[in-house]
N, C-alpha and C. Protein backbone atom coordinates (compact mmCIF):
# COMPACT_ATOMS: atom_id res chain seq x y z
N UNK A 1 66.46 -27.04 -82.63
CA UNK A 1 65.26 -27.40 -83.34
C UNK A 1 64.88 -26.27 -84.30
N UNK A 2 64.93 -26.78 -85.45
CA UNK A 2 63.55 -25.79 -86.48
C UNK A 2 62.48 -26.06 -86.72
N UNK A 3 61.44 -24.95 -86.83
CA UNK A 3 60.05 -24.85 -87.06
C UNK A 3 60.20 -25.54 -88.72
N UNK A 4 59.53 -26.81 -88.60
CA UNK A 4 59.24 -27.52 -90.04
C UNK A 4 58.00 -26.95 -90.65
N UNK A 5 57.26 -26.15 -90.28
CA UNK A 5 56.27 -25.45 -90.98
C UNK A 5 56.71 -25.15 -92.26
N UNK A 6 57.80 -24.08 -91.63
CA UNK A 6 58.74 -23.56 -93.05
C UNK A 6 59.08 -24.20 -93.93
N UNK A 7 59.18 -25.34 -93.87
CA UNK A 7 59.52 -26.08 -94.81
C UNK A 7 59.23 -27.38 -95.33
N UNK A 8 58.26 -27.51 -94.53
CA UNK A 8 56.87 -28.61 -95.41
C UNK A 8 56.68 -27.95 -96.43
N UNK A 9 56.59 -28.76 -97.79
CA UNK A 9 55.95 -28.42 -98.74
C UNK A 9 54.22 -29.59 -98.41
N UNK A 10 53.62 -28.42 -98.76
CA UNK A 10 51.91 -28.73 -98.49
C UNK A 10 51.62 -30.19 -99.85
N UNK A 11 51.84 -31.03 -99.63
CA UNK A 11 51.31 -32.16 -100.50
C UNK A 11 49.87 -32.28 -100.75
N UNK A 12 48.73 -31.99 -100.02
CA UNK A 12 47.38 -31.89 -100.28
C UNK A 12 46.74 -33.32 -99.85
N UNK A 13 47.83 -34.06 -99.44
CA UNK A 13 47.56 -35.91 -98.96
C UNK A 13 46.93 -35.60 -97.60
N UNK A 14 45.84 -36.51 -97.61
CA UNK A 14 45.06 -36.48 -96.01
C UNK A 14 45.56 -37.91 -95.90
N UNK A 15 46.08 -38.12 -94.41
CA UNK A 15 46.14 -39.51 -93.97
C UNK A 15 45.05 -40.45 -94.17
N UNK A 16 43.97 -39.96 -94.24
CA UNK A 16 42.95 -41.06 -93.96
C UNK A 16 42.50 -41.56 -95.78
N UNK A 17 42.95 -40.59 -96.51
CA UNK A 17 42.93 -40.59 -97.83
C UNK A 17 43.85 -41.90 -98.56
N UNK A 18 45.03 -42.12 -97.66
CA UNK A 18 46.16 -42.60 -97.78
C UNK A 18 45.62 -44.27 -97.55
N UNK A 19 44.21 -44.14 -96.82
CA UNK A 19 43.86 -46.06 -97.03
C UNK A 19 45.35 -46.93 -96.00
N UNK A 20 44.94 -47.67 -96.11
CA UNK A 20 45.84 -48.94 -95.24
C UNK A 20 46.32 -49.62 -96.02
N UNK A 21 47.04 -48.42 -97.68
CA UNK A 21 48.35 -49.26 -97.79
C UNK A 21 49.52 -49.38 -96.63
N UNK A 22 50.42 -50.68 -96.98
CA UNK A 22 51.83 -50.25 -96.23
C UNK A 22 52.41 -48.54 -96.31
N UNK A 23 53.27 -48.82 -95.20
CA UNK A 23 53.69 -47.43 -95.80
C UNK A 23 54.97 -47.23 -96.01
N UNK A 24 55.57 -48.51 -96.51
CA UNK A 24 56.91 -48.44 -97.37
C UNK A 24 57.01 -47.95 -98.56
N UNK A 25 55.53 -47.38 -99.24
CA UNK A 25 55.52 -46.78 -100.48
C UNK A 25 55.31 -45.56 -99.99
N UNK A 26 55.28 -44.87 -99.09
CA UNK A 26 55.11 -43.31 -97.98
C UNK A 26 55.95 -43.04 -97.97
N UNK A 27 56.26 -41.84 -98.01
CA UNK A 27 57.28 -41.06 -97.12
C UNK A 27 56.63 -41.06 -95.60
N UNK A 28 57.39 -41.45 -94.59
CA UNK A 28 57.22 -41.50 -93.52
C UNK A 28 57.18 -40.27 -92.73
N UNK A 29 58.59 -39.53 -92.72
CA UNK A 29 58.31 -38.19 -92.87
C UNK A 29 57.36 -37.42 -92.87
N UNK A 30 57.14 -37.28 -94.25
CA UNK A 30 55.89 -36.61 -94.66
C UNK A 30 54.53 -36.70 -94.20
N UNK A 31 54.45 -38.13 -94.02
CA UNK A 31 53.35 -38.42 -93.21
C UNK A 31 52.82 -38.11 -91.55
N UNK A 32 53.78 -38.19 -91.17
CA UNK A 32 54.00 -37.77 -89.55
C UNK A 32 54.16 -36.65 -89.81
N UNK A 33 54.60 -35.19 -90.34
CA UNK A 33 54.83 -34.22 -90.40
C UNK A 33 52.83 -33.96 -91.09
N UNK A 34 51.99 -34.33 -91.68
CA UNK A 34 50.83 -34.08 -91.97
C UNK A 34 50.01 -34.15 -90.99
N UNK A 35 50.36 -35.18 -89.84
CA UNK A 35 49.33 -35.73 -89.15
C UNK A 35 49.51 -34.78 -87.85
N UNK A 36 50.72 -34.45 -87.65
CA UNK A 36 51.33 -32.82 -86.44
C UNK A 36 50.39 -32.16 -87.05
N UNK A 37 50.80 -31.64 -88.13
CA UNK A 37 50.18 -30.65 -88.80
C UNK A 37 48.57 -30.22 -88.62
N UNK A 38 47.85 -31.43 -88.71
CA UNK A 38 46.97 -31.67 -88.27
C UNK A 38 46.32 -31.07 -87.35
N UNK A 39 46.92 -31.80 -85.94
CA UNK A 39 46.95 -31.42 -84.72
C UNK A 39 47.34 -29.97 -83.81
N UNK A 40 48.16 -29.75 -84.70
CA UNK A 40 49.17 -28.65 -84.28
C UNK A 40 47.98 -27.61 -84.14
N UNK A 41 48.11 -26.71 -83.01
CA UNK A 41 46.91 -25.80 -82.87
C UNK A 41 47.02 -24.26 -82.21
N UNK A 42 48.38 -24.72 -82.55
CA UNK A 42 49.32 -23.29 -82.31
C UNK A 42 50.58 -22.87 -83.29
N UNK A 43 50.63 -23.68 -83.98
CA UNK A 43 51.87 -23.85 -84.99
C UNK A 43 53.02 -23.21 -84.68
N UNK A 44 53.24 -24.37 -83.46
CA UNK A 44 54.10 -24.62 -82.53
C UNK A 44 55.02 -25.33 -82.83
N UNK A 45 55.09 -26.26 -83.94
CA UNK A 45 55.62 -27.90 -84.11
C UNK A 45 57.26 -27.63 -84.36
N UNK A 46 57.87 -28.15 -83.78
CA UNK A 46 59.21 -28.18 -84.52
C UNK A 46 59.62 -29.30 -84.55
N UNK A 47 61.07 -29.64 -85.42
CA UNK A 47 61.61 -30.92 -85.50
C UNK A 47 62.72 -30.51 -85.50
N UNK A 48 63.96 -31.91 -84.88
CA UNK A 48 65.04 -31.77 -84.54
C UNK A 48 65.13 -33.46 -85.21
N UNK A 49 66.77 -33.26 -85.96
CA UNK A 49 66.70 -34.44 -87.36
C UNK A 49 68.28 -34.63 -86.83
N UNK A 50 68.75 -35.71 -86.18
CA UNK A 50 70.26 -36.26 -85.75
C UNK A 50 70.69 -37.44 -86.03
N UNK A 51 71.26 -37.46 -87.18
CA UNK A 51 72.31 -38.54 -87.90
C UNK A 51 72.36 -39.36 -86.63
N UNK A 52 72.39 -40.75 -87.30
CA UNK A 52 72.33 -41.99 -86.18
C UNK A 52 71.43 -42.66 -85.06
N UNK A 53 71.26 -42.76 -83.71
CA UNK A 53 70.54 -42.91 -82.89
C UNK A 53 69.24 -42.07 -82.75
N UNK A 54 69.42 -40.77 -83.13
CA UNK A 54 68.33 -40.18 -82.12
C UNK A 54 67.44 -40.05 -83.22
N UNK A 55 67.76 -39.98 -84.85
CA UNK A 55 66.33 -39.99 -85.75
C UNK A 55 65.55 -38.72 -85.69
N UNK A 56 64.83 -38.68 -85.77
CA UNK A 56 63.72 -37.23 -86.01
C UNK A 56 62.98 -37.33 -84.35
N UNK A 57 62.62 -36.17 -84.24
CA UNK A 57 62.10 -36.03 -83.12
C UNK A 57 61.31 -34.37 -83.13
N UNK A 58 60.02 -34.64 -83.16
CA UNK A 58 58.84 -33.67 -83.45
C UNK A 58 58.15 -33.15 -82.11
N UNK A 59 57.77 -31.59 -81.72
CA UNK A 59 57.33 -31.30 -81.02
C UNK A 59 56.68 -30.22 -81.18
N UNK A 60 54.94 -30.32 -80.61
CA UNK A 60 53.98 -29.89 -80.84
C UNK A 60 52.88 -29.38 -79.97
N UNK A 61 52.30 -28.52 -79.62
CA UNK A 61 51.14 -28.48 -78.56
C UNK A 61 50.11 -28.50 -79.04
N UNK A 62 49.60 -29.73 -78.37
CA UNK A 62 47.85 -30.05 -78.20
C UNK A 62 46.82 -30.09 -76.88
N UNK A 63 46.58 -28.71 -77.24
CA UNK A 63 45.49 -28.12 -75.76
C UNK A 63 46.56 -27.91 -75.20
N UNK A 64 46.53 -28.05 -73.67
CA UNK A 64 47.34 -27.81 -72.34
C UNK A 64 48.45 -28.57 -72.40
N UNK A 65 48.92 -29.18 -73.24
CA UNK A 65 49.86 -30.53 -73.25
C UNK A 65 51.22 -30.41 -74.66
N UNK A 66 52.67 -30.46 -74.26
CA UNK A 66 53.33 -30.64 -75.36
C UNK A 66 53.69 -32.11 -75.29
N UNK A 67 53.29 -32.49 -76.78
CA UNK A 67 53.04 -33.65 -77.68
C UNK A 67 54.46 -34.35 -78.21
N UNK A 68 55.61 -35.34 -77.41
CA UNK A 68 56.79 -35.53 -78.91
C UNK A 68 56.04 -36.68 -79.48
N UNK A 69 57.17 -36.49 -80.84
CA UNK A 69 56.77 -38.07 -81.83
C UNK A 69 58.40 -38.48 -81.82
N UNK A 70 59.18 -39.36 -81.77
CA UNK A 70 60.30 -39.84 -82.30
C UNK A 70 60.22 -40.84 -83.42
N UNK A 71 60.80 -40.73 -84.72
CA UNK A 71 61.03 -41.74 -85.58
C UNK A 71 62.25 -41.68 -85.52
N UNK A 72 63.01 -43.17 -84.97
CA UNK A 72 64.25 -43.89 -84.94
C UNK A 72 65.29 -43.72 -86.06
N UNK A 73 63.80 -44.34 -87.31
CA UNK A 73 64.83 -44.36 -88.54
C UNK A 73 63.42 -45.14 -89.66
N UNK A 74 64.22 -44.88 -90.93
CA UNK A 74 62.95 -45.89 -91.51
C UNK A 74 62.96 -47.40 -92.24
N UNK A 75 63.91 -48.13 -91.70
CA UNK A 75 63.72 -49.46 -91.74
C UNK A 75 62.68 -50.35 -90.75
N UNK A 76 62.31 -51.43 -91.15
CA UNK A 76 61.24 -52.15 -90.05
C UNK A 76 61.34 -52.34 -89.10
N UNK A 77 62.81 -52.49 -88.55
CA UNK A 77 62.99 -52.81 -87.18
C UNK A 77 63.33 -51.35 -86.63
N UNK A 78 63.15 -50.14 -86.84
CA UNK A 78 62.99 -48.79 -86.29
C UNK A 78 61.48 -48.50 -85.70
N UNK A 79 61.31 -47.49 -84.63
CA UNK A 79 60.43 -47.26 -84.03
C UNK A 79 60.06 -46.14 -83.96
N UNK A 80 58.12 -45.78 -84.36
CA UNK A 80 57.62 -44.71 -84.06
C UNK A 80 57.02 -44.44 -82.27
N UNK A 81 57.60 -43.49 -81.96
CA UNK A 81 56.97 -43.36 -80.38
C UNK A 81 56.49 -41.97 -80.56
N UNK A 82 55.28 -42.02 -79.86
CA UNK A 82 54.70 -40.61 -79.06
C UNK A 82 54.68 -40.72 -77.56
N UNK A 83 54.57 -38.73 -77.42
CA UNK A 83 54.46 -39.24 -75.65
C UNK A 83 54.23 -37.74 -75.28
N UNK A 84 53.45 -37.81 -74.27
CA UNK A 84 52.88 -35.96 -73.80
C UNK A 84 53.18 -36.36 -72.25
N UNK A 85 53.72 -35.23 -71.43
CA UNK A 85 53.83 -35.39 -69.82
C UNK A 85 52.43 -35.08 -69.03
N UNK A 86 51.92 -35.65 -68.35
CA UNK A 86 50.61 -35.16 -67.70
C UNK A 86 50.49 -34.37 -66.71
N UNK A 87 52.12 -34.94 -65.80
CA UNK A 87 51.64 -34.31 -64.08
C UNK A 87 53.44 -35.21 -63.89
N UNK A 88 54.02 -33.71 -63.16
CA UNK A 88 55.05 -33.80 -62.24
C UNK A 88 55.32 -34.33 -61.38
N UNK A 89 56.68 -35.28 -61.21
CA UNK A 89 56.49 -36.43 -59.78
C UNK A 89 57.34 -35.80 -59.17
N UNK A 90 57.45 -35.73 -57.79
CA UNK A 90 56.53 -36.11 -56.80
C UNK A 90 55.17 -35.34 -56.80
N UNK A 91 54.28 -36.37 -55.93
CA UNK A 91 52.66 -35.93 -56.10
C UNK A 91 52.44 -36.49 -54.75
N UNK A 92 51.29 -36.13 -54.55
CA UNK A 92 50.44 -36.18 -52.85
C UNK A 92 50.20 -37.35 -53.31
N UNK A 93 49.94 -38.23 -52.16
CA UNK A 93 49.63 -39.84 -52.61
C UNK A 93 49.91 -40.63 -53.75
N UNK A 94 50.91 -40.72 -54.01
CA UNK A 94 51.36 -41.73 -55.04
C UNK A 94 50.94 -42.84 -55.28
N UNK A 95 50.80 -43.53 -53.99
CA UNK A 95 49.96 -45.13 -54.22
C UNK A 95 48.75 -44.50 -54.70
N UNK A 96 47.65 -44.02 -54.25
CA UNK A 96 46.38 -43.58 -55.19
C UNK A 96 46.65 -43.67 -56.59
N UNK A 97 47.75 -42.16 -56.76
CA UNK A 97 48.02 -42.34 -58.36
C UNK A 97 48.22 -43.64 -59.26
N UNK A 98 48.94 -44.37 -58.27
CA UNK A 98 49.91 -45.38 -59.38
C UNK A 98 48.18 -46.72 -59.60
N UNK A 99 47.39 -46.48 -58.56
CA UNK A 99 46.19 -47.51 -58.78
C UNK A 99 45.45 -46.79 -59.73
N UNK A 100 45.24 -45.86 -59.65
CA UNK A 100 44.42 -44.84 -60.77
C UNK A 100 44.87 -44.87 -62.53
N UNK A 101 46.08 -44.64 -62.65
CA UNK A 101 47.01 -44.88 -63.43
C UNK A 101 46.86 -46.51 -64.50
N UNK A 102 46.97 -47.32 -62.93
CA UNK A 102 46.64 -48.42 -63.18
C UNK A 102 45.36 -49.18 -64.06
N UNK A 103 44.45 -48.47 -63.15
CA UNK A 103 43.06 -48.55 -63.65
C UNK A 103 42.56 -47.92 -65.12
N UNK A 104 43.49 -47.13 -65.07
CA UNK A 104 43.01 -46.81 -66.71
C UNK A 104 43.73 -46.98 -67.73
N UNK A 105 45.19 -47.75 -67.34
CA UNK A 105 45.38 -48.46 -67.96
C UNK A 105 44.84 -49.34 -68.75
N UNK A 106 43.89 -49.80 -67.98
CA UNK A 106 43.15 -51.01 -68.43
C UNK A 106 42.01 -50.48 -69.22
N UNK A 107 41.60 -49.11 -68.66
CA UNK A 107 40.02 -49.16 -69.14
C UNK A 107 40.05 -48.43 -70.21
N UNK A 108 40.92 -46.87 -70.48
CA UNK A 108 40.59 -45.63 -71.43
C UNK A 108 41.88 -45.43 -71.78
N UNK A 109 43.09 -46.20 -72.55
CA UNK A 109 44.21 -45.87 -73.10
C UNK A 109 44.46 -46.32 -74.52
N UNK A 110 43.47 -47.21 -74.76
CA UNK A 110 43.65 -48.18 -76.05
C UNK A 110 44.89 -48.36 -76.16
N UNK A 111 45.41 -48.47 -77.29
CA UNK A 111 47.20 -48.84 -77.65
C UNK A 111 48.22 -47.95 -76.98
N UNK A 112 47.45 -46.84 -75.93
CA UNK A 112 48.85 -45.73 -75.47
C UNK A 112 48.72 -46.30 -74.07
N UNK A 113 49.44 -45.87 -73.16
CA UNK A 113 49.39 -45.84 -71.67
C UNK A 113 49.96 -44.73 -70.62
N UNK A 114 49.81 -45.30 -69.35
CA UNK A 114 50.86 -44.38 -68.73
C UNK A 114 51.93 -45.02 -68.51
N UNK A 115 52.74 -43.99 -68.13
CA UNK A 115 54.03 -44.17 -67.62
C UNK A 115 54.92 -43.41 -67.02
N UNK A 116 56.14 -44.07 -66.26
CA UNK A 116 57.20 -42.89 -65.82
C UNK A 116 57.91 -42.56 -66.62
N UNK A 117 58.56 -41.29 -66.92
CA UNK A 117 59.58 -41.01 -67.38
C UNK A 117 60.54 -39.52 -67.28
N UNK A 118 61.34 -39.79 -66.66
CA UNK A 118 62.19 -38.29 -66.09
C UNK A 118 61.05 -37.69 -64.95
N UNK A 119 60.94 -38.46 -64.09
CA UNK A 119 60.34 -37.99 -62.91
C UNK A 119 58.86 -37.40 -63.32
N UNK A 120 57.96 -37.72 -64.11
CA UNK A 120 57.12 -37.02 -64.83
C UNK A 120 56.26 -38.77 -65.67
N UNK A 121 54.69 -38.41 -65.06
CA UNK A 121 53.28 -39.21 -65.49
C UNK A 121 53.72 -38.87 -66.68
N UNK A 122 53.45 -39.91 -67.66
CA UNK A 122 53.32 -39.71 -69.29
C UNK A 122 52.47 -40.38 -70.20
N UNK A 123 51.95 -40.18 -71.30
CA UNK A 123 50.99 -41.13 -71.77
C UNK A 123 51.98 -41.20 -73.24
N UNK A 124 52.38 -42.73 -73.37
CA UNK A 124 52.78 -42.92 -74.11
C UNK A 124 52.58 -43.93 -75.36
N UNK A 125 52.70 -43.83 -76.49
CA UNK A 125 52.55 -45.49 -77.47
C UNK A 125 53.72 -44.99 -78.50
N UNK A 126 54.28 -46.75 -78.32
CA UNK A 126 55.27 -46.79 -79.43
C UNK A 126 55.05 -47.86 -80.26
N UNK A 127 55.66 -47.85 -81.57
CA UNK A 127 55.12 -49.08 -82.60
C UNK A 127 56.61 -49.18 -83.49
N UNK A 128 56.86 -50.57 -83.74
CA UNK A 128 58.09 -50.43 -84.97
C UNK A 128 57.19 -50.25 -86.09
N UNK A 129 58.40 -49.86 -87.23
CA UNK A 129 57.97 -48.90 -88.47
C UNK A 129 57.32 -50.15 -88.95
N UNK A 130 57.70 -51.38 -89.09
CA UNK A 130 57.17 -52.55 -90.08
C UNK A 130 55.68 -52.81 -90.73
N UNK A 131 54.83 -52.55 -91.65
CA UNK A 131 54.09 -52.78 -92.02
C UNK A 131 53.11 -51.69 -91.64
N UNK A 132 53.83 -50.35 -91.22
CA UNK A 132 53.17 -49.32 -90.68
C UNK A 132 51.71 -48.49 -91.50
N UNK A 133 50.85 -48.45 -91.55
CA UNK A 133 49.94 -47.72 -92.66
C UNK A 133 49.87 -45.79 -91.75
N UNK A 134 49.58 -45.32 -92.52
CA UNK A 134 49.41 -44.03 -92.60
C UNK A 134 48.22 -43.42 -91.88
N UNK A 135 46.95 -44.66 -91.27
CA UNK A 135 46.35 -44.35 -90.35
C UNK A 135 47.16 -45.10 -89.18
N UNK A 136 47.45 -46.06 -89.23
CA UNK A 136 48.17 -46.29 -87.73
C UNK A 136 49.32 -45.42 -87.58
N UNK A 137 49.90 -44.35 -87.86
CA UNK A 137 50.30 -42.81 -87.12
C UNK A 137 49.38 -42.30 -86.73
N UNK A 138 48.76 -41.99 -87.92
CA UNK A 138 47.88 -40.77 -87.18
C UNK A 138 46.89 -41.15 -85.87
N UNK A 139 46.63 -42.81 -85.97
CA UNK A 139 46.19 -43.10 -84.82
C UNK A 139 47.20 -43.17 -83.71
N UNK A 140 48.30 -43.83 -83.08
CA UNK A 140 49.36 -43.47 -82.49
C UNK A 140 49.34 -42.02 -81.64
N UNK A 141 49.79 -41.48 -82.51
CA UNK A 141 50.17 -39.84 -82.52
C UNK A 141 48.96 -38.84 -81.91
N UNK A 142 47.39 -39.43 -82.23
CA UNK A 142 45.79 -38.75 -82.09
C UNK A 142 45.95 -39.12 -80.65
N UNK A 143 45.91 -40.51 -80.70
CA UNK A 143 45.71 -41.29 -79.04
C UNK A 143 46.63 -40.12 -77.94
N UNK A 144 47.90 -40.66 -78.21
CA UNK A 144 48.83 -39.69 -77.13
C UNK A 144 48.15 -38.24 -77.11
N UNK A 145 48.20 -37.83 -78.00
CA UNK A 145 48.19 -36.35 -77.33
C UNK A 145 46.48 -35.96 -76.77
N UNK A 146 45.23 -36.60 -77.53
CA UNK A 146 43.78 -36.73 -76.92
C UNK A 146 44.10 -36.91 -75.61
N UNK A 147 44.20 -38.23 -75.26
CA UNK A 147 44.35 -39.13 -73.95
C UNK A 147 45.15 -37.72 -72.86
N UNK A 148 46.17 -37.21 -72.89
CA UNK A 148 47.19 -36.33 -72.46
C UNK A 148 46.36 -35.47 -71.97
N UNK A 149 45.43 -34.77 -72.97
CA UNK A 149 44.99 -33.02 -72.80
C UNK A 149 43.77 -33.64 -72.09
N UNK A 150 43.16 -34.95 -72.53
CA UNK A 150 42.14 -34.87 -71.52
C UNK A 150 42.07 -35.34 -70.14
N UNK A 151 43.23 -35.79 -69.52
CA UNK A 151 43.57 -36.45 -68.45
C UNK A 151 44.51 -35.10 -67.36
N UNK A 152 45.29 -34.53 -68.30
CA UNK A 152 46.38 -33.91 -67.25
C UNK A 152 46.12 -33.30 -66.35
N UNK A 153 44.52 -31.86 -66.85
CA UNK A 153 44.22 -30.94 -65.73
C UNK A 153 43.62 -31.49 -64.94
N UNK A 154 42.95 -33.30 -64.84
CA UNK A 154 42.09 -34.00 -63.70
C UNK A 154 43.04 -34.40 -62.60
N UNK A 155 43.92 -35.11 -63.06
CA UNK A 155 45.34 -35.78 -62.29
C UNK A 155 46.14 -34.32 -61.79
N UNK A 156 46.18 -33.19 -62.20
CA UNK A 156 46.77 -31.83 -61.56
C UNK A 156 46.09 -31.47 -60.26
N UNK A 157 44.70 -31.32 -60.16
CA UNK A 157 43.80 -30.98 -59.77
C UNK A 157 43.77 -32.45 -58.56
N UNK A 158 43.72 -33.33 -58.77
CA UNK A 158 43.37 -34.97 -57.31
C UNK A 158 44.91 -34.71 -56.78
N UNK A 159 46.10 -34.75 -57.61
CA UNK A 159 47.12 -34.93 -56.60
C UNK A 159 48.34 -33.99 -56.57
N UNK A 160 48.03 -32.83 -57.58
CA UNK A 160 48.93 -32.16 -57.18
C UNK A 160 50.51 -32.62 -57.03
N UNK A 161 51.14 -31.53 -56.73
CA UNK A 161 52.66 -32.16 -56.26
C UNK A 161 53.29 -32.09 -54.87
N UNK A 162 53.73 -33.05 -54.42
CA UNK A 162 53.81 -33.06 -53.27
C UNK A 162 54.69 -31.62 -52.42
């Protein structure tokens, strides 16, 4: 991975500036690299860019929590995902967790959620690129890593690891 700091050139574009055109007239890129940028609060962010399957893949810390973004690729049927880890599995009472989990699923995740992944709670949202606007990243991308930093040290703290 390299630090893309270095090599963003600073465009002066605010996402929210950017309106809810499509964003097939965006650099996609660029845009997701503004909206880290953003966030980024350690200028921490790096990106790792692999011909074929794996697409771009961005990593960032927000608060207590490291933040990825993956973009697939940039045709419509490609996918933007975010995702921050909350809390290490195994944990003391799992059934608790997984109803808790559950429960806010429903109530405080909007378009992100939880989930498993590599043995590890995660709060995740993914979207294909199609008809993507330049606030739905930065919303995406805000959700995961908010939701993350404000959830992880509560869920550390109730269940711990087993």
């Amino acid at each position: 991975m390299t630090n893309y700091q270095q090599t963003l050139e600073t465009s002066g574009a605010n996402t929210a500036a950017l309106g809810s055109e499509a964003i097939a007239s965006v650099d996609l890129i660029q845009v997701i690299e503004t909206v880290i940028s953003s966030l980024d609060q350690t200028d921490s962010a790096m990106v790792s860019h692999t011909e074929g399957e794996g697409g771009y893949v961005w990593k960032f810390k927000y608060g207590s929590v490291e933040t990825f973004v993956q973009l697939t690729g940039t045709t419509d049927e490609d996918t933007l995902t975010a995702w921050a880890s909350v809390l290490k599995l195994p944990v003391q009472n799992e059934a608790q967790l997984t109803r808790k989990l559950l429960e806010m699923n429903w109530l405080t995740t909007l378009e992100a959620h939880f989930a498993i992944f590599n043995d590890q709670i995660a709060v995740v949202s993914s979207r294909t690129v199609a008809d993507l606007s330049p606030g739905e990243i930065s919303r995406l991308i805000t959700l995961v890593a908010t939701i993350a930093d404000e959830k992880d040290d509560a869920l550390r703290a109730e269940f711990g690891s087993a």
